[in-house]
Protein backbone atom coordinates (compact mmCIF):
# COMPACT_ATOMS: atom_id res chain seq x y z
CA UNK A 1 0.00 0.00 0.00
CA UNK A 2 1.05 3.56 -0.65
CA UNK A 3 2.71 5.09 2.59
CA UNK A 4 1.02 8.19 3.85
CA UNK A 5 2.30 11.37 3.35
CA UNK A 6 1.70 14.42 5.89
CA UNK A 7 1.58 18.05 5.04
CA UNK A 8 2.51 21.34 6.70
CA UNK A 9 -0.31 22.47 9.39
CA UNK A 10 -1.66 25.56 7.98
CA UNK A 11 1.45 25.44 5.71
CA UNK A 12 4.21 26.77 8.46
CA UNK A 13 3.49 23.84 11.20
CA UNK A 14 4.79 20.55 11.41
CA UNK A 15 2.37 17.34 12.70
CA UNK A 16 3.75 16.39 15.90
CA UNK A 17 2.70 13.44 18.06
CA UNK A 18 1.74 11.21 14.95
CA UNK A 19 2.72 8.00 14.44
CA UNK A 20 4.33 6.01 10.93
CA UNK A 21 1.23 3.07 12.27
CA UNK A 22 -1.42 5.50 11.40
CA UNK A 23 -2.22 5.30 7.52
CA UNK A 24 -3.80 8.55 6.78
CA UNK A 25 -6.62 8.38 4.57
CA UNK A 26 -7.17 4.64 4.53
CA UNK A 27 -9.76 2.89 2.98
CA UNK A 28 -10.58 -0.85 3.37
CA UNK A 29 -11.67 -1.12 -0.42
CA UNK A 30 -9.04 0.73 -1.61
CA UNK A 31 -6.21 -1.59 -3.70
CA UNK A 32 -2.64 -1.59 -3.05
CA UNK A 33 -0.44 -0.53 -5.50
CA UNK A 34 0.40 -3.33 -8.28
CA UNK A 35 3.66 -3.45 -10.16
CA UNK A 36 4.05 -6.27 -13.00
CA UNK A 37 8.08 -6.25 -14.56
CA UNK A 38 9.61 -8.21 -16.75
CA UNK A 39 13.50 -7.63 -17.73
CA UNK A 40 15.38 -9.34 -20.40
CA UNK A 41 19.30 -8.58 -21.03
CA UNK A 42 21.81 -10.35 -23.64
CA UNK A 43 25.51 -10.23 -24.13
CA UNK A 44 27.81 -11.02 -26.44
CA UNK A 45 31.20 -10.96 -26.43
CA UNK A 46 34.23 -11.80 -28.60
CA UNK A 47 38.25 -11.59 -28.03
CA UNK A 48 39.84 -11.06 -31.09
CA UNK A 49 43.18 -11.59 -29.39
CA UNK A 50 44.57 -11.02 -26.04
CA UNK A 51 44.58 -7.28 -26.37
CA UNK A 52 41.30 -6.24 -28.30
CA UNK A 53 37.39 -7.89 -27.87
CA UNK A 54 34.42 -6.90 -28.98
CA UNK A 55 30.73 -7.05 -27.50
CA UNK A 56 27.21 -6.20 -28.33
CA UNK A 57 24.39 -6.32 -25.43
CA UNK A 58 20.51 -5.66 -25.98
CA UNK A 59 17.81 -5.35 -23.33
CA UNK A 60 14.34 -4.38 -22.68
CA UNK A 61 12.25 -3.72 -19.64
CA UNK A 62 8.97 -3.67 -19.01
CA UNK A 63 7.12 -2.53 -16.45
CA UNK A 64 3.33 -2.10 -15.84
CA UNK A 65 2.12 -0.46 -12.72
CA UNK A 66 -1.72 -0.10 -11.58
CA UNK A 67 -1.50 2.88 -9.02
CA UNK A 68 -4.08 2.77 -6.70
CA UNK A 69 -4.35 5.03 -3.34
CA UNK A 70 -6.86 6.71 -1.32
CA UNK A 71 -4.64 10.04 -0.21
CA UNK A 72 -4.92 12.90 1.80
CA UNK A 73 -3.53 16.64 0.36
CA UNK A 74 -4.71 20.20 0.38
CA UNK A 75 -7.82 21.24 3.33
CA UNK A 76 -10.15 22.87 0.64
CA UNK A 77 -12.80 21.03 2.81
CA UNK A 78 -11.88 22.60 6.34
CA UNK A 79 -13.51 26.03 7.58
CA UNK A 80 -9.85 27.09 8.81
CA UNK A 81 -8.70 26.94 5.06
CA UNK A 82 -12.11 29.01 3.62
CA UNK A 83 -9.87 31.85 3.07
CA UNK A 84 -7.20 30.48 1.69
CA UNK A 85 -6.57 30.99 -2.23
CA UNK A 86 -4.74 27.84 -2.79
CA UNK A 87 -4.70 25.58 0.38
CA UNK A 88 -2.19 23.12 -0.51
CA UNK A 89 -1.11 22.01 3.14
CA UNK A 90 -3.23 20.33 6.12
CA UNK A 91 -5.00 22.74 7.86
CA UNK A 92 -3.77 24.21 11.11
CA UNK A 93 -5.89 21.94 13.57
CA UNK A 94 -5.11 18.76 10.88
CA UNK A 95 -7.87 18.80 8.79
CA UNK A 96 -7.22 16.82 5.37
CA UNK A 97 -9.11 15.93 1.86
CA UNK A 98 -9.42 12.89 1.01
CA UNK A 99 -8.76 11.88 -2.88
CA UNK A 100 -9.63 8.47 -4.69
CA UNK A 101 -6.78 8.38 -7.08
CA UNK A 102 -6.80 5.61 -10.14
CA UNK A 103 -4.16 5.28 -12.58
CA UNK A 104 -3.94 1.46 -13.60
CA UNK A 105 -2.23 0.41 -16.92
CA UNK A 106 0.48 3.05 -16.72
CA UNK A 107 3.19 1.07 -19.08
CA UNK A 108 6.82 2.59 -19.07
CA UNK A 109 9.24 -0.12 -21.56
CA UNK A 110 12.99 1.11 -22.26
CA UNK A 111 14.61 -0.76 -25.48
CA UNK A 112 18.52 -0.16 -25.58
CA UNK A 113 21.78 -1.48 -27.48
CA UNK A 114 25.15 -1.16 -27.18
CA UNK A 115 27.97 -1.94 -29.76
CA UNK A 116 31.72 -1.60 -28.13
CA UNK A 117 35.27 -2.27 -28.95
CA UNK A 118 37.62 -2.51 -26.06
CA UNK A 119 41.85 -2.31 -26.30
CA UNK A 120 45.07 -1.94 -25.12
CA UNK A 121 48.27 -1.11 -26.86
CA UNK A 122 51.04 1.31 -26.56
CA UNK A 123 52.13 4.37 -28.03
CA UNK A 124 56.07 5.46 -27.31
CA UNK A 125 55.53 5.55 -23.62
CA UNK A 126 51.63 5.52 -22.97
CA UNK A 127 49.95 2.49 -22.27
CA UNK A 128 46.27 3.06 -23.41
CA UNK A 129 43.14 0.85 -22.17
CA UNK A 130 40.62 2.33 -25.05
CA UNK A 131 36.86 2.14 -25.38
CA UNK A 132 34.51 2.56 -27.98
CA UNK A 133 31.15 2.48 -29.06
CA UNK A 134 27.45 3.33 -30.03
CA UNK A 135 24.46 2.60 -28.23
CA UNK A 136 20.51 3.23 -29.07
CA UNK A 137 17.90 3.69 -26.21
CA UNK A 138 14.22 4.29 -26.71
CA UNK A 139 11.43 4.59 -23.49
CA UNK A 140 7.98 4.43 -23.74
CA UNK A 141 5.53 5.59 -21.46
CA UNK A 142 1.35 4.76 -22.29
CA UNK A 143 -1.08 5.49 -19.54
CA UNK A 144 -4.14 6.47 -19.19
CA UNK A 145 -5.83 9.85 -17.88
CA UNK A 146 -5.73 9.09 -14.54
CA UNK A 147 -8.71 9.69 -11.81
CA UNK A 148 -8.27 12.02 -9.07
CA UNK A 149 -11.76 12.50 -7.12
CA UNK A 150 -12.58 14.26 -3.77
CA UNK A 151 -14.60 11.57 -1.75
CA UNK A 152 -14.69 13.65 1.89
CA UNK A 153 -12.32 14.56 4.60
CA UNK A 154 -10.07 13.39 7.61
CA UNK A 155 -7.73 14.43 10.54
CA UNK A 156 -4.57 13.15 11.47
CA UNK A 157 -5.56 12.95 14.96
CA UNK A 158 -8.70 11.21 14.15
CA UNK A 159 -9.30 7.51 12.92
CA UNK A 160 -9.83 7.42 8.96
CA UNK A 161 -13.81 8.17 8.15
CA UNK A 162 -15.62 5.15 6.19
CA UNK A 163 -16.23 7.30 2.71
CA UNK A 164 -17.84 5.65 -0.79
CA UNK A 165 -15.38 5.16 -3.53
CA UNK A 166 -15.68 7.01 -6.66
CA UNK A 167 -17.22 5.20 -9.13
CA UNK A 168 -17.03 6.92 -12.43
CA UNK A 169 -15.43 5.35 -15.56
CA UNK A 170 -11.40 5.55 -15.93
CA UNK A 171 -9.27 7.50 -18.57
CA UNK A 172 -8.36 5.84 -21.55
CA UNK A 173 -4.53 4.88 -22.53
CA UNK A 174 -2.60 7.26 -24.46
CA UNK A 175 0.97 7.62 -24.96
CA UNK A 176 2.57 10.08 -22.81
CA UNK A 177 6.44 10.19 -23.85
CA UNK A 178 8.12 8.69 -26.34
CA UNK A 179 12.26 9.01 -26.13
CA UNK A 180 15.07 8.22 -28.54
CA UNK A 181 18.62 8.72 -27.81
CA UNK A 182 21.51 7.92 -29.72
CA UNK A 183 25.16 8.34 -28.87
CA UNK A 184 28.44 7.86 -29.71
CA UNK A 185 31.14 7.18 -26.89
CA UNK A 186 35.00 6.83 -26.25
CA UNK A 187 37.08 6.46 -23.18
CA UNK A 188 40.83 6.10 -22.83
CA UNK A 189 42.27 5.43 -19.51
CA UNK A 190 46.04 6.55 -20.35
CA UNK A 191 48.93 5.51 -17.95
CA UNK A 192 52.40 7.62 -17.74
CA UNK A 193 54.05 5.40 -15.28
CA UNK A 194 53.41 3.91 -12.11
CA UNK A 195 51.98 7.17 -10.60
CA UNK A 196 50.26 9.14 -12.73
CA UNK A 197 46.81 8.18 -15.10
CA UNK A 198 44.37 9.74 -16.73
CA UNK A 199 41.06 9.07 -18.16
CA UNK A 200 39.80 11.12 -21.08
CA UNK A 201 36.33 10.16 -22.39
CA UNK A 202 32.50 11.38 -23.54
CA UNK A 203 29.43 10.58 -24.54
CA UNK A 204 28.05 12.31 -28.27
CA UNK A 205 24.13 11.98 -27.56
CA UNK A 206 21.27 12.65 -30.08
CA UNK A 207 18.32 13.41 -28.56
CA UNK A 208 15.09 13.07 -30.32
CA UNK A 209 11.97 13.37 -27.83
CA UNK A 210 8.45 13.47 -28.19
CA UNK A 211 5.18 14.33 -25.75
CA UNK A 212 1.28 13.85 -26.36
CA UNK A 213 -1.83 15.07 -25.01
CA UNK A 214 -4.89 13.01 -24.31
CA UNK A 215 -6.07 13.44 -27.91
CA UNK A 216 -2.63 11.89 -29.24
CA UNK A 217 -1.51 15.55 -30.89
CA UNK A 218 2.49 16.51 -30.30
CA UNK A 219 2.61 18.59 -27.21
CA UNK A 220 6.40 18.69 -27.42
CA UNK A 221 8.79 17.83 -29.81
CA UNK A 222 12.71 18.51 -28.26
CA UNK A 223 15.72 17.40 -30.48
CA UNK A 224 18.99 18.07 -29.13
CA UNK A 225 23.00 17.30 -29.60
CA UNK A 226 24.92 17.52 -26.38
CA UNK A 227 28.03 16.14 -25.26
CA UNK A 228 28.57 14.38 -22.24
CA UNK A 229 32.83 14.55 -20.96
CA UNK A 230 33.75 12.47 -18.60
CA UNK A 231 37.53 13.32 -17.84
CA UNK A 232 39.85 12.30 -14.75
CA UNK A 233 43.67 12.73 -13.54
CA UNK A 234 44.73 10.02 -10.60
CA UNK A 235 48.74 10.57 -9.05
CA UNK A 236 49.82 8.21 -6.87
CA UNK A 237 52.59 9.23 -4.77
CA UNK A 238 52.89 5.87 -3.15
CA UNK A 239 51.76 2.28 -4.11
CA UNK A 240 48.69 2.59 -1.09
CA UNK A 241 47.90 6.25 -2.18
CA UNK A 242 45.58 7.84 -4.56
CA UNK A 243 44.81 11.45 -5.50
CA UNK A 244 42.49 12.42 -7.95
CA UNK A 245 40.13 14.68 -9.74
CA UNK A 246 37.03 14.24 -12.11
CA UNK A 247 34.57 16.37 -13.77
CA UNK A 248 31.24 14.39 -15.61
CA UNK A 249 28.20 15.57 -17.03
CA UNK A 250 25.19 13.99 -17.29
CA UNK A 251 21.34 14.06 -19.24
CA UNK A 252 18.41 12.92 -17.38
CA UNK A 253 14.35 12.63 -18.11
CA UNK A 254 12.50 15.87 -17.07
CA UNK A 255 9.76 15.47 -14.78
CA UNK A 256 6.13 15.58 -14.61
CA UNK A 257 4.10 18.57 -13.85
CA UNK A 258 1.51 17.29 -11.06
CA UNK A 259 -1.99 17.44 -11.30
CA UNK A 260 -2.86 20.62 -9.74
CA UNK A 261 0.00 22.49 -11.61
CA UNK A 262 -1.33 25.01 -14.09
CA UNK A 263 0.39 22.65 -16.62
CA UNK A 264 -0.81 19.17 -15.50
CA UNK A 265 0.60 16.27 -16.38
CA UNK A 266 2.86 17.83 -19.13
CA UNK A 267 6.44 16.16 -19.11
CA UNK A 268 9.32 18.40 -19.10
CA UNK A 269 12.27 18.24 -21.57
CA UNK A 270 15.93 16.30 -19.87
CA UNK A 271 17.99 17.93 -17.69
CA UNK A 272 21.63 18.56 -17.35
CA UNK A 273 23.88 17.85 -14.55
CA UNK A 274 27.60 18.28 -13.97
CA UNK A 275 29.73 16.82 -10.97
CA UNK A 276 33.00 18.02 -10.06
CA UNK A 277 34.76 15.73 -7.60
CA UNK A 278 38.59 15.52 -5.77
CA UNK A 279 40.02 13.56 -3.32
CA UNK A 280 42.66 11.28 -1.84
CA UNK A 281 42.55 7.35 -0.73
CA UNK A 282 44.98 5.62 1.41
CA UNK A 283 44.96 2.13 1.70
CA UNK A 284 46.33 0.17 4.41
CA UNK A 285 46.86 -3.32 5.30
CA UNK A 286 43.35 -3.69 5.80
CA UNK A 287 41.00 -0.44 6.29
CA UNK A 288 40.88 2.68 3.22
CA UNK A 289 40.25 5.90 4.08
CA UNK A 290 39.32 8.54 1.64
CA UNK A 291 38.38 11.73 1.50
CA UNK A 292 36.30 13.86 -0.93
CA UNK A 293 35.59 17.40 -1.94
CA UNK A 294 32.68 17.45 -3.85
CA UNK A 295 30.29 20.10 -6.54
CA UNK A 296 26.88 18.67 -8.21
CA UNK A 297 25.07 21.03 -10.21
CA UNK A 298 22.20 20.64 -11.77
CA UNK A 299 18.51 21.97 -13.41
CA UNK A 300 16.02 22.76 -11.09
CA UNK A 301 12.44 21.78 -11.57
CA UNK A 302 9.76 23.01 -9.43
CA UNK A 303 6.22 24.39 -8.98
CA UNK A 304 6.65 28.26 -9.38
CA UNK A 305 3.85 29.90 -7.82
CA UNK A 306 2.18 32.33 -9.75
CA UNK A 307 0.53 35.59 -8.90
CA UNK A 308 -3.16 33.87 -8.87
CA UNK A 309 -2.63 31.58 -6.28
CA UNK A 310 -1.78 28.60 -9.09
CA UNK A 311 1.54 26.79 -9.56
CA UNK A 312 3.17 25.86 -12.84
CA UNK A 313 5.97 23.26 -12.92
CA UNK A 314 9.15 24.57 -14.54
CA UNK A 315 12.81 23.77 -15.02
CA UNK A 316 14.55 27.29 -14.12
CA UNK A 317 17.49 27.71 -12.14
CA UNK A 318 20.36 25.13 -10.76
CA UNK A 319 20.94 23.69 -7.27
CA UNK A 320 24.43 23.72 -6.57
CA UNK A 321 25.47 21.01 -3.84
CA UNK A 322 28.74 21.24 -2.16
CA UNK A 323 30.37 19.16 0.10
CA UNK A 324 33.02 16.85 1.62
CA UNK A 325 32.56 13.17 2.58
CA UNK A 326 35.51 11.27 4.91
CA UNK A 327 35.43 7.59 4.59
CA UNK A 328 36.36 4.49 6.17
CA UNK A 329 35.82 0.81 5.42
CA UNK A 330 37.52 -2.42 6.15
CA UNK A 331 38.88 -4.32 9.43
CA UNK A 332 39.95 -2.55 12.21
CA UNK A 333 40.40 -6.15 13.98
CA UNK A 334 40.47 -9.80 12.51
CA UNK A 335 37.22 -9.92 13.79
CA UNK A 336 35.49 -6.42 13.51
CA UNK A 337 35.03 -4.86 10.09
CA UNK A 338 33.65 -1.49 9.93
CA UNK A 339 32.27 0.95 7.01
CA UNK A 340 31.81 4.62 8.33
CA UNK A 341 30.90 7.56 6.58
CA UNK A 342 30.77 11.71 7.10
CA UNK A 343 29.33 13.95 4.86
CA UNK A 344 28.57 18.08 5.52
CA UNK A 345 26.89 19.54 2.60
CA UNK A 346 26.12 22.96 1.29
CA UNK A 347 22.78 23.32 -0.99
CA UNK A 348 21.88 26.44 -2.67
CA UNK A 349 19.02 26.98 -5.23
CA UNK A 350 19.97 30.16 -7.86
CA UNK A 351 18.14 31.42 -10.71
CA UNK A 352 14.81 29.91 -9.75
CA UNK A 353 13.08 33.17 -10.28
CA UNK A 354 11.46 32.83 -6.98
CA UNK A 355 13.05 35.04 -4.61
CA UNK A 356 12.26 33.37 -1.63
CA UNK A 357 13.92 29.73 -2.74
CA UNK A 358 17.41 31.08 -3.37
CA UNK A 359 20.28 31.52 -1.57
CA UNK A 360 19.58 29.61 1.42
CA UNK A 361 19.93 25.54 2.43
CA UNK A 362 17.46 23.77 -0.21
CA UNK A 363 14.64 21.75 0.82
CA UNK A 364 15.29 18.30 2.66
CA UNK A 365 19.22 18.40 2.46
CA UNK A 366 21.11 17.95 5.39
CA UNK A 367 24.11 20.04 6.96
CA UNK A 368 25.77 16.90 7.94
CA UNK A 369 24.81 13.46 8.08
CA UNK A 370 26.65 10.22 9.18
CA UNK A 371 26.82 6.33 9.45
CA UNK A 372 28.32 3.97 11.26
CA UNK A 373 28.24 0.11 10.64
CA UNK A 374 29.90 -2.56 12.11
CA UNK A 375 30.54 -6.35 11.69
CA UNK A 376 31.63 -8.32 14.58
CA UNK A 377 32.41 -11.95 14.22
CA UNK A 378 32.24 -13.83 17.60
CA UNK A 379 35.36 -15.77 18.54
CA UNK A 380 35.07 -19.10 19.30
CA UNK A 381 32.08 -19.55 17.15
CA UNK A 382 32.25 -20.42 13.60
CA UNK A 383 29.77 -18.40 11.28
CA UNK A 384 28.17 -16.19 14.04
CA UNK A 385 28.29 -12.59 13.89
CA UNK A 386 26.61 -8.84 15.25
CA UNK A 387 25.88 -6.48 13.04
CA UNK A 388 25.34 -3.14 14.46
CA UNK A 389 24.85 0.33 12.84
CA UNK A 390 23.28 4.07 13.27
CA UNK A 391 22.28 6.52 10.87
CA UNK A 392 22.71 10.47 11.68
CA UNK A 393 21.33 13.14 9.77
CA UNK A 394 20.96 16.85 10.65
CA UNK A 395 17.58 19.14 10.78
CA UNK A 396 16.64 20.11 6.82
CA UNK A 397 13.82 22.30 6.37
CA UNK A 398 10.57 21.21 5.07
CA UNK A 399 9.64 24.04 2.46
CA UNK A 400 11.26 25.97 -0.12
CA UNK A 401 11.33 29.47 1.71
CA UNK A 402 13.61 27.65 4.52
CA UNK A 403 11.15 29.00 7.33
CA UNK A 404 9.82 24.98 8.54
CA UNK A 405 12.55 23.10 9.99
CA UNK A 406 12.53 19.45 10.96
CA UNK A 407 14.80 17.82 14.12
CA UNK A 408 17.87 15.57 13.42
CA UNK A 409 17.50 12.28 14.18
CA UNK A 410 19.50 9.02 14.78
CA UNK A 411 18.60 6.05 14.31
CA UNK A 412 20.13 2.37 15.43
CA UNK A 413 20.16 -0.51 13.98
CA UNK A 414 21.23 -4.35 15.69
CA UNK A 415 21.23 -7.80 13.83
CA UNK A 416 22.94 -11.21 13.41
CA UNK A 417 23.89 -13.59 10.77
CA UNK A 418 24.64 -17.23 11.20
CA UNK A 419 26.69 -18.89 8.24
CA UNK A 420 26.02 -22.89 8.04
CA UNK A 421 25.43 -25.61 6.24
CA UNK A 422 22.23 -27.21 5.55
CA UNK A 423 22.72 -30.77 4.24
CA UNK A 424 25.57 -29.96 1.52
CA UNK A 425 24.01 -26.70 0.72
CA UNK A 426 25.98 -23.14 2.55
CA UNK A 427 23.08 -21.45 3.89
CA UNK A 428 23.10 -17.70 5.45
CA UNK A 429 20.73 -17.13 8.38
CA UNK A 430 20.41 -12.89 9.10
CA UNK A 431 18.00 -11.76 11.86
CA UNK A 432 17.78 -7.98 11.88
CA UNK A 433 15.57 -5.30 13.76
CA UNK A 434 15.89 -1.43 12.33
CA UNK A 435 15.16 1.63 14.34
CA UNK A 436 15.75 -0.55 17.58
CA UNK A 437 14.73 2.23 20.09
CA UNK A 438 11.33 2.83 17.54
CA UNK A 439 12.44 6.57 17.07
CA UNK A 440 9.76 8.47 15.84
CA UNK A 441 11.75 10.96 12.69
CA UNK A 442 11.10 12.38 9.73
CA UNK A 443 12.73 10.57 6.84
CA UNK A 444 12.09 12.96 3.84
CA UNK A 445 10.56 16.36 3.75
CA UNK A 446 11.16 16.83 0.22
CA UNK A 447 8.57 17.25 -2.94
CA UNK A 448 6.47 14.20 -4.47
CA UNK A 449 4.68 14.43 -7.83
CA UNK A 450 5.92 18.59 -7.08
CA UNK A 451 4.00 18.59 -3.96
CA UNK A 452 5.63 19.30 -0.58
CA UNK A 453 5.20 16.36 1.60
CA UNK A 454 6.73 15.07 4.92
CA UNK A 455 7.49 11.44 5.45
CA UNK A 456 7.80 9.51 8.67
CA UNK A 457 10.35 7.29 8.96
CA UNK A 458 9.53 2.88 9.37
CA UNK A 459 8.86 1.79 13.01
CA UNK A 460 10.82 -0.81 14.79
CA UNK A 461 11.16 -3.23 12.25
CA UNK A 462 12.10 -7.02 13.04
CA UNK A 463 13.05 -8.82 9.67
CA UNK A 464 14.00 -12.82 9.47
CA UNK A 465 15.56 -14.46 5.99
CA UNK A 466 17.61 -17.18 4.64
CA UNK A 467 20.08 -17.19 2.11
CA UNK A 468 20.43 -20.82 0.75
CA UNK A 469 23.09 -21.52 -1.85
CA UNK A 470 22.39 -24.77 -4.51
């Protein structure tokens, strides 16, 4: 079943004293969500000698999802929110509608194939690993116009009311998005010597993208040549030391405009991102530390509100992430193996054309957050072992004007695994229980379908499996 969402109490508030047990808007008739996939992948490979081979692969996914939920969003219902243009947020004393949403059939299939040619040789003094290639990727998405009916109202503080279900036909199946890309790559990883490499590569993409309306006519037709680099420089001073730098770019889907944007269900063209990275490993005999500066920039998409009241979802302005992230994984003793990471992060929104979203943390990320895990094998007994871990993250504000902050949190986790044998078969046994002290937290306060919404995180959680190997 879909997991409830909350929303902002009067839109500056958040819900306290609420629990992740409560399902917000549920309705006994109402079906869980249903996802049907089937995935095929082939390679083929041939070595023309030891220093050049060949490969093709093709594969195709398919995946058909029948979204069902009966969700709460917006207090249009509630005498609190009477005055309000645009009440999309809980009211203050909790008040909620309560949609019936349908969207069954929506079919999203991704067809790709990739041609490469992988060597090694030497020129003078350069040793040269070379790739290169072409690949072809197409995704289809067909669904139909989905339902979204107001049925009646709730409160989070208040059992779910018994409501009727909507019971009007459902939208027929159209095709929303149809995307072609084709591209052209190369990477050489170049060694100098023993300390110094470099990788020089990138990614020639033709982009050829279509989107329909509900009668089937071209709402969008996007064709674009980019180029994706994808360059590095590694030194290492010392056999168990490793400096580098990188720089990437990538091309992503756009996103959907929600259903209560001005521009409703229209799908946005790709987006750009580009990822600057350096840092320096050390390896010893057995534990690597590393540590990592860090810059991700890339196309914002949001709903800019507009001087009616309304929201249209846009791609304008860049989020610019930095950060720096210390590492450690490996055995601190022969019997305790740890993997701990540290990560403070700065998050600015520019450009957005909405005053009160820039310059200032961006919604949901972090200042810092943390993890520790460990791996403790007990001495004296073959196969048994504790596992142990927390998760830390900071306060992150819950809107996009910074003014709703949420509390940090940490969170525990304890386990065991057994290793054995069951007849001649090795067999795994792992016993594990998250959030051990049942912390209540919120685990995202981000955007969903462009809607601000805050998410508690899972309850104590006890889970039991076997790993059996034939």
């Amino acid at each position: 079943r879909s997991v409830p969402g909350y929303q902002l109490l009067g839109g500056t508030d958040v819900p306290h004293h609420v629990s992740p047990k409560d399902l917000l808007a549920y309705q006994s008739w109402s079906n869980p969500v249903g996802i049907r996939s089937l995935n095929l992948d082939g390679l083929f490979e041939y070595r023309f000698n030891e220093a050049w081979k060949g490969s093709f692969s093709a594969s195709r996914s398919r995946v058909v999802i029948d979204d069902y939920s009966t969700f709460a969003w917006g207090c249009y219902g509630a005498a609190s929110c009477a005055g309000i243009a645009v009440p999309n947020h809980f009211s203050a004393e909790g008040d909620y509608d309560i949609s019936d949403y349908r969207s069954p059939d929506a079919t999203r299939s991704n067809e790709e194939a990739q041609a490469a040619l992988n060597g090694q040789f030497d020129t003078g003094f350069l040793k040269h690993d070379l790739t290169v290639g072409t690949t072809a990727f197409r995704r289809l998405v067909d669904r139909r116009t989905s339902v979204n009916e107001y049925i009646g109202e709730g409160n989070i503080y208040q059992p779910s009311p018994v409501l009727e279900p909507y019971y009007g036909p459902l939208g027929h199946t159209y095709r929303r998005l149809d995307s072609r890309q084709y591209g052209l790559f190369a990477s050489d990883r170049i060694s100098f010597n023993e300390q110094w490499q470099t990788i020089l590569g990138g990614r020639q993409v033709r982009l050829d993208e279509e989107t329909y309306n509900q009668a089937g006519a071209t709402t969008r037709h996007t064709q674009r040549s980019v180029f994706l680099p994808q360059v590095a420089l590694i030194y290492k001073p010392r056999p168990d030391t490793s400096l580098y730098a990188s720089y990437s770019k990538g091309l992503s889907l756009g996103g959907e405009a929600a259903w209560f944007s001005s521009n409703a269900d229209e799908v946005l063209p790709p987006t750009t991102s580009r990822q600057l990275e350096v840092g320096i490993k050390r390896d010893f005999q057995r534990l690597s530390l590393t540590a990592a500066l860090f810059q991700i920039t890339q196309d914002l998409q949001y709903n800019r509100p507009n001087d009616d009241g309304s929201t249209t979802f846009v791609q304008q302005g860049k989020q610019k992430n930095v950060g720096i992230e210390l590492s450690a994984n490996g055995h601190v003793t022969s019997d305790l193996q740890v993997s701990a990471s540290v990560a403070a992060i700065r998050a600015r929104v520019s450009g957005s054309g909405t005053d009160d979203y820039d310059g200032h943390q961006a919604i949901n990320v972090p200042k810092l957050r943390a993890s520790l895990h460990g791996d403790y094998s007990i001495p004296g007994i073959p196969g048994l072992a504790l596992l142990g871990g927390v998760q830390y993250s900071a306060s992150k504000y819950a809107n996009r004007t910074a003014t709703v902050k949420v509390d940090d949190y940490a969170v525990f986790d304890v386990g065991g695994r057994y290793s054995t044998k069951v007849g001649d078969y090795d067999t795994v046994l792992r016993l594990a229980v998250d959030n051990l002290f049942d912390k209540r937290y919120w685990r995202d306060v981000g955007e969903s379908a462009g809607d601000g919404y805050l998410f508690l995180g899972a309850p104590r959680t006890a889970r039991l499996s076997a790993t059996v190997n034939f």
